[in-house]
Protein backbone atom coordinates (compact mmCIF):
# COMPACT_ATOMS: atom_id res chain seq x y z
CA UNK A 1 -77.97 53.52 72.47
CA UNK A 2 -79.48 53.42 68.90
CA UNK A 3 -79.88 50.04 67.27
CA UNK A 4 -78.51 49.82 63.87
CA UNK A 5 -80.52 48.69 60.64
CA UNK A 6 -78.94 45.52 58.70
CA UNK A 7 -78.29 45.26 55.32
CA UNK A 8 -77.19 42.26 53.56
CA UNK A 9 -76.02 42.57 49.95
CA UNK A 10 -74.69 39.37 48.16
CA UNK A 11 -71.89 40.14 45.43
CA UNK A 12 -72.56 42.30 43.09
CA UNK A 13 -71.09 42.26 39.01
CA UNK A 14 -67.53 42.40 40.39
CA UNK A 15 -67.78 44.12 43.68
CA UNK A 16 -67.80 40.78 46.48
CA UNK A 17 -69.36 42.26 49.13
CA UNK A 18 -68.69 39.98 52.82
CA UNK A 19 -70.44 36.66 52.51
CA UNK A 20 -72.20 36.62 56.04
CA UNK A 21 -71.74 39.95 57.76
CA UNK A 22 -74.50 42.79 57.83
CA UNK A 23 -73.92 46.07 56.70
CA UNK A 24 -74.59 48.52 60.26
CA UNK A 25 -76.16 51.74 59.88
CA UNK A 26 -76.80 53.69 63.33
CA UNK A 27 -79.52 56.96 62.45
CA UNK A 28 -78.44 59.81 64.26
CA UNK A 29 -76.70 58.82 67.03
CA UNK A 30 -75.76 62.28 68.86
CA UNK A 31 -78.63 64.42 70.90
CA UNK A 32 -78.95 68.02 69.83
CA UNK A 33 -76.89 69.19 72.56
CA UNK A 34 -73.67 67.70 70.36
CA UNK A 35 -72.60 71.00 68.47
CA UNK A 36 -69.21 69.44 66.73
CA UNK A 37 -70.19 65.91 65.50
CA UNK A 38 -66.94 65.77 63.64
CA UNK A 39 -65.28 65.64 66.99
CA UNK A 40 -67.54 63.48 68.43
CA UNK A 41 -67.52 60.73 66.26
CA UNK A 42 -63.45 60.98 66.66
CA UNK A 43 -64.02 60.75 70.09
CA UNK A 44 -66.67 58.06 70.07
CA UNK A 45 -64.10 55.87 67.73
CA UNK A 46 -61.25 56.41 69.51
CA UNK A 47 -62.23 55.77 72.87
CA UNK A 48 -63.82 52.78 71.46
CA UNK A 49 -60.28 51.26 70.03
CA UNK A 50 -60.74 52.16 66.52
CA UNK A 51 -57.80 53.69 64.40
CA UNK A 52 -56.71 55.69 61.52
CA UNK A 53 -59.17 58.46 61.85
CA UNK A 54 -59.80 60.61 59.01
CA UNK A 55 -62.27 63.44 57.73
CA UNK A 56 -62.92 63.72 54.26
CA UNK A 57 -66.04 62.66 52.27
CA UNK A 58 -66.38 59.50 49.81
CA UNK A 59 -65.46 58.45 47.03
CA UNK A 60 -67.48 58.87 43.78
CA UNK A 61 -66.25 55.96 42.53
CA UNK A 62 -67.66 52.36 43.24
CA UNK A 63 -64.43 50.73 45.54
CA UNK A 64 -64.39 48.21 48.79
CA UNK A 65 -61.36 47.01 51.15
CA UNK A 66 -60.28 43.48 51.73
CA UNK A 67 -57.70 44.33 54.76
CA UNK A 68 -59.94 46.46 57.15
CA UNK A 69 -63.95 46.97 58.31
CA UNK A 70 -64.52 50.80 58.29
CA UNK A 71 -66.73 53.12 60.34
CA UNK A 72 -68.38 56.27 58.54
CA UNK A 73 -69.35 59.10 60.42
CA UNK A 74 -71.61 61.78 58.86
CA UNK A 75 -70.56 64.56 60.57
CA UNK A 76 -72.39 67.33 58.25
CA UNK A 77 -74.41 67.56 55.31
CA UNK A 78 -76.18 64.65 53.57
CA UNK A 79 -75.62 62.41 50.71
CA UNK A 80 -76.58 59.56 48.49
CA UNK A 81 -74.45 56.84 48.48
CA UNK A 82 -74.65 53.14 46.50
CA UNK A 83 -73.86 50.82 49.00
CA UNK A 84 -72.74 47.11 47.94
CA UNK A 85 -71.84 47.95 44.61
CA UNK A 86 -73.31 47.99 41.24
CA UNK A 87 -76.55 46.13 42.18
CA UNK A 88 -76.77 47.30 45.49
CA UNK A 89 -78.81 49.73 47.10
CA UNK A 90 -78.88 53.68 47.81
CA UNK A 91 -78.96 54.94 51.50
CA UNK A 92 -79.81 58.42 52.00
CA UNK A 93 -77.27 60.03 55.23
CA UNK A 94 -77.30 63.13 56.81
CA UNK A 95 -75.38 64.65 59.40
CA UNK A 96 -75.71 62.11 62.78
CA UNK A 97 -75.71 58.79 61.00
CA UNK A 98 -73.31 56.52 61.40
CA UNK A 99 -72.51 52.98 58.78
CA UNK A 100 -70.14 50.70 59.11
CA UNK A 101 -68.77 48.36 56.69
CA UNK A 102 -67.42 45.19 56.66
CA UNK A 103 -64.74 44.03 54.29
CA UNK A 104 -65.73 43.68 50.44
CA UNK A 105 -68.53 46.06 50.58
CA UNK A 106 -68.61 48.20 47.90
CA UNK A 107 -69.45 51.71 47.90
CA UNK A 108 -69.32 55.32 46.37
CA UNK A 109 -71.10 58.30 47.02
CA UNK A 110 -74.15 59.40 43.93
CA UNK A 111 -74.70 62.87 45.15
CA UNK A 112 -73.68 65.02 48.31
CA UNK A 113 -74.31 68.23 49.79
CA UNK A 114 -71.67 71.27 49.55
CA UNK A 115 -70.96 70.49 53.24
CA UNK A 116 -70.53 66.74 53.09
CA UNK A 117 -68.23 65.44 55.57
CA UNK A 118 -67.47 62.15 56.67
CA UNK A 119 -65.13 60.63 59.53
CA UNK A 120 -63.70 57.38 58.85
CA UNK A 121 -61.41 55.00 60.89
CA UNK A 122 -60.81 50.78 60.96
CA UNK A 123 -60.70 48.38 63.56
CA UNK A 124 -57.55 48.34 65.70
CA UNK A 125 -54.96 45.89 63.48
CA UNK A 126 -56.93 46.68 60.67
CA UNK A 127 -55.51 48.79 57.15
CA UNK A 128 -58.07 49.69 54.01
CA UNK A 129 -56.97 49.58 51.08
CA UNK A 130 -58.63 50.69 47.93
CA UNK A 131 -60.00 48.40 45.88
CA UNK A 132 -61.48 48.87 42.46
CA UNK A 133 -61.37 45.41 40.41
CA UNK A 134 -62.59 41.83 41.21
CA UNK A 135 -61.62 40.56 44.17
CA UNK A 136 -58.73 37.50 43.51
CA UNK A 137 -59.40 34.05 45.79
CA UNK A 138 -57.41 34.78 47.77
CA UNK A 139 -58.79 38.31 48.65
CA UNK A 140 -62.26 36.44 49.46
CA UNK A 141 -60.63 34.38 51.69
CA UNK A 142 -58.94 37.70 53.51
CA UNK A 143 -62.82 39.42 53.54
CA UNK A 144 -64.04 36.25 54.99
CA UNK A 145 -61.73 35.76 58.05
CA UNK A 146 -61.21 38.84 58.90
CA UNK A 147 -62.11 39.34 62.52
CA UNK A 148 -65.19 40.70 63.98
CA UNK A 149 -63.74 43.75 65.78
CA UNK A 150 -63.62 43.89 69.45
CA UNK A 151 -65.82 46.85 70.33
CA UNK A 152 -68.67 48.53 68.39
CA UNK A 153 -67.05 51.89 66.83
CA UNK A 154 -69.90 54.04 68.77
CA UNK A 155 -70.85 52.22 71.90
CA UNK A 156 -67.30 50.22 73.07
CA UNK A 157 -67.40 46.32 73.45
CA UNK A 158 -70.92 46.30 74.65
CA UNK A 159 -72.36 48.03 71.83
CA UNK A 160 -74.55 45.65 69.33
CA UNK A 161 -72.03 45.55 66.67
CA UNK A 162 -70.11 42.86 68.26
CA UNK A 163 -73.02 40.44 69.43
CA UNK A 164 -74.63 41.27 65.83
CA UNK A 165 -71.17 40.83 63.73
CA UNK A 166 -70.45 37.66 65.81
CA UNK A 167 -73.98 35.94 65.70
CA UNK A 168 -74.04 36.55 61.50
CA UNK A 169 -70.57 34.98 61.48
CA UNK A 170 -71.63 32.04 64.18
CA UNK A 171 -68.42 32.58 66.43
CA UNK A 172 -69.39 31.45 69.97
CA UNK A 173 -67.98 34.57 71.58
């Protein structure tokens, strides 16, 4: 099991980023043996509970969600992407890393590869939605709430997603 780096990223010009929770980013998670990654990372989520797969790449435009957490798998290439918005910082991922999100962090890919591909997917209960404007008061209160998910997208309900999500937001269990 790979432990995750944390990176916390207060608001940023209008992008709110979540007030407490850590952004996760897993560095290549898959052994060399793993010859499909695409696949494996809709396995991986799936058998871990989480929904609404998709493959695509990201957006070059600087958005977040307020209804849903999401899980990016880099399946190929590499890229550049600003992560919690305008003021925020840029991660460099290549094919085997993993991030995942919580609500209100911003994001948008700089620069990619011709081979960029990401798959994506939310927490079971969970919808995105894209979001490109200040968040309303009522929005922050969604981000805020929103529940930790149940299992870690990569590693199930023991994987350190849940004991780190739930220890940043002080929930008991």
């Amino acid at each position: 099991m790979t432990n995750p780096e944390m990176h916390f990223f207060p608001a940023s010009e209008w992008v709110p980023n979540h007030p407490f929770l850590p952004v996760l980013v897993y560095r290549q998670v898959f052994d060399a043996a793993e010859r499909d990654r695409a696949h494996g990372f809709e396995r991986r989520f799936s058998d871990a509970g989480w929904q609404g797969l998709w493959r695509n790449g990201v957006f070059s435009y600087q958005h977040y969600h307020v209804g849903a957490h999401e899980v990016l798998g880099i399946a190929e290439g590499k890229a550049e992407l600003l992560i919690g918005g305008p003021d925020g910082a840029t991660l460099e991922v290549r094919a085997g890393d993993c991030l995942v999100l919580p609500a209100g962090t911003g994001h948008m890919r700089i620069s990619a590869s011709d081979d960029f591909l990401v798959v994506g997917g939310y927490p079971q209960g969970q919808h995105a939605d894209i979001e490109t404007a200040a968040a309303t008061p009522g929005e922050l209160k969604i981000i805020a709430s929103l529940p930790v998910p149940h299992s870690d997208p990569l590693y199930g309900a023991a994987g350190p997603l849940v004991s780190l999500w739930k220890e940043a937001s002080g929930s008991p269990d």
